[in-house]
Protein backbone atom coordinates (compact mmCIF):
# COMPACT_ATOMS: atom_id res chain seq x y z
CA UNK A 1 8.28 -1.99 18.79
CA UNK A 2 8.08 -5.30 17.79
CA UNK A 3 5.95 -6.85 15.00
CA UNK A 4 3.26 -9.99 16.91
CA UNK A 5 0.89 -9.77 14.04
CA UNK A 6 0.13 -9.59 10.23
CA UNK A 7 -3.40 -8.01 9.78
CA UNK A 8 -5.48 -8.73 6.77
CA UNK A 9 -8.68 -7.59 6.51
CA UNK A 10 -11.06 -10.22 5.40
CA UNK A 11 -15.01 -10.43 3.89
CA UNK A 12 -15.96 -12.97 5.27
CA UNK A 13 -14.49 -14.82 8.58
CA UNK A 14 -15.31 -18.10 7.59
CA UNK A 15 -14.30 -18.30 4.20
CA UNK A 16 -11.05 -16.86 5.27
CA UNK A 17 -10.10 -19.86 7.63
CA UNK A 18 -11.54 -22.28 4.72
CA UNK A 19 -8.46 -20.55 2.74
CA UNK A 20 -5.65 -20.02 5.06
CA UNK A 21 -5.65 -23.43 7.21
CA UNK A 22 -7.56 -25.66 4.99
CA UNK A 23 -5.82 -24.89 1.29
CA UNK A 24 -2.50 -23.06 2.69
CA UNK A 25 -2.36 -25.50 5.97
CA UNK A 26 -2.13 -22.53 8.67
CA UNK A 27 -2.60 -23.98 11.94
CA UNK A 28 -5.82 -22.07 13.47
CA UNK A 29 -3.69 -20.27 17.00
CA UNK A 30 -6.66 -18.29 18.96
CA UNK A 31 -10.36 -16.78 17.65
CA UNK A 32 -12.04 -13.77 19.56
CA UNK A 33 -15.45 -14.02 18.78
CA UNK A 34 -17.14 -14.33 14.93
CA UNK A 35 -15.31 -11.52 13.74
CA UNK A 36 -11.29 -12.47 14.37
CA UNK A 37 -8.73 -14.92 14.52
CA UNK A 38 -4.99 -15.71 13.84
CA UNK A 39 -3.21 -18.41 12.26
CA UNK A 40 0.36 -19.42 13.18
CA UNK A 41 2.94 -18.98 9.94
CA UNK A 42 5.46 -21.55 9.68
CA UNK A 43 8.73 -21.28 10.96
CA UNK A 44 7.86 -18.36 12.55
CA UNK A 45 6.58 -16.11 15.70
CA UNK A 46 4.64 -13.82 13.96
CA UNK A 47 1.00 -14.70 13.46
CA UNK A 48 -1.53 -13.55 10.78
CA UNK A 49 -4.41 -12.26 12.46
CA UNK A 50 -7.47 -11.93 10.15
CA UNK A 51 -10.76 -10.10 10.77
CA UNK A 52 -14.09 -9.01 9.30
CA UNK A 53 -14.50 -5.66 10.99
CA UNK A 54 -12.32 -3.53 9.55
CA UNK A 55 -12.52 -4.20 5.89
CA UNK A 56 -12.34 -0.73 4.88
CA UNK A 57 -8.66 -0.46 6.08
CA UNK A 58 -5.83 -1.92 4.50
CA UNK A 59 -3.41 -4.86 5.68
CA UNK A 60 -0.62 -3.96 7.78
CA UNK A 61 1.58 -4.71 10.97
CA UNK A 62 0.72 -4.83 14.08
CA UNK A 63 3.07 -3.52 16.15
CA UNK A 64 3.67 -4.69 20.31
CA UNK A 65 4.60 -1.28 22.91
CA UNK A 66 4.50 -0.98 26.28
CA UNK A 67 2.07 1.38 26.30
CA UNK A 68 -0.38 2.75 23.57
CA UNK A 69 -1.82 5.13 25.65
CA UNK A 70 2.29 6.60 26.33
CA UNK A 71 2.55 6.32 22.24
CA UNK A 72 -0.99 8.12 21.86
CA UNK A 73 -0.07 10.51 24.74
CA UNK A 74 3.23 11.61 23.42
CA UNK A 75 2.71 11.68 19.96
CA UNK A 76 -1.54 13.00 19.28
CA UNK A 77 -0.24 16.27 18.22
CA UNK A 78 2.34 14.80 15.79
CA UNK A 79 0.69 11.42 14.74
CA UNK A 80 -1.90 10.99 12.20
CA UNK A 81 -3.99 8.62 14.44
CA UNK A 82 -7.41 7.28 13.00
CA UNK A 83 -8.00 5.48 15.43
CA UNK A 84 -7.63 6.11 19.45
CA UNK A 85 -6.84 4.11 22.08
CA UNK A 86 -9.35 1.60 22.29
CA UNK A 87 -9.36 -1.86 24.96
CA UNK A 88 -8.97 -5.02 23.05
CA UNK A 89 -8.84 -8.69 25.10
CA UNK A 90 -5.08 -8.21 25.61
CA UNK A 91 -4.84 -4.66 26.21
CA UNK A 92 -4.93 -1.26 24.89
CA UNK A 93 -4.48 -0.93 20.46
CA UNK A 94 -4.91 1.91 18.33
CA UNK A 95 -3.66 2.82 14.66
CA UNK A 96 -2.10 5.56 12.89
CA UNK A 97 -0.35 6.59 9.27
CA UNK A 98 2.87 7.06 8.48
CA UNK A 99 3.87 9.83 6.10
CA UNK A 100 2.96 7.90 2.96
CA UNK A 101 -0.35 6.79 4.58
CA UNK A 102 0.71 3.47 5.24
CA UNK A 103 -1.30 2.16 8.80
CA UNK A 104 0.82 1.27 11.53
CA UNK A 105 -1.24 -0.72 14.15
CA UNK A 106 0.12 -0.64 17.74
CA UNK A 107 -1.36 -2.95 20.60
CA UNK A 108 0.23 -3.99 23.99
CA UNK A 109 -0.43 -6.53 26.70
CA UNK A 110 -1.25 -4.69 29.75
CA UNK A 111 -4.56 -6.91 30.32
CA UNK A 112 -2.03 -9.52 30.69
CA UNK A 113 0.21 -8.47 33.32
């Protein structure tokens, strides 16, 4: 696994960007839609990807696999997912807890290959 994204669940999209590229200079990398976008951190690979539609869930990593539906395959019966496999514009993601409840978010690139 290795980390591509910080997620942060925002309110509101818009005000969100206002904050993190306007007053903290982020540089704006990709949008998808009203509802997400990331922003490129400095001196780094990792982008912070923000988004309106899952505000009841808590920030995290997000996590690149080869294969989520392998990870969701192998581990279902072990994993405390909350949510599945589901297609996303690059791929497959899904998310699950650790043992302290802490999400991990897990998303690969097959769309892209």
């Amino acid at each position: 696994m290795k980390l591509v994204f910080l997620c942060h669940p925002v309110k509101n999209l818009k005000e969100s960007l206002t904050f993190y590229r306007d007053k903290l200079g982020f540089e704006e990398a990709w949008r998808e839609g009203d509802h997400t976008a990331a922003l490129k951190l400095p001196d780094s690979e990792i982008q912070l990807m923000i988004e309106d539609d899952e505000q009841e869930l808590s920030a995290g990593g997000i996590f690149l696999v080869d294969s989520v539906d392998e990870i969701y395959s192998d581990n279902k019966d072990t994993l405390e997912f909350i949510k599945g496999p589901v297609d996303v514009p690059p791929g497959r993601y899904a998310i699950y807890k650790d043992n302290s409840g802490n999400l991990l978010r897990i998303i690969d690139f097959t769309k892209e290959k």
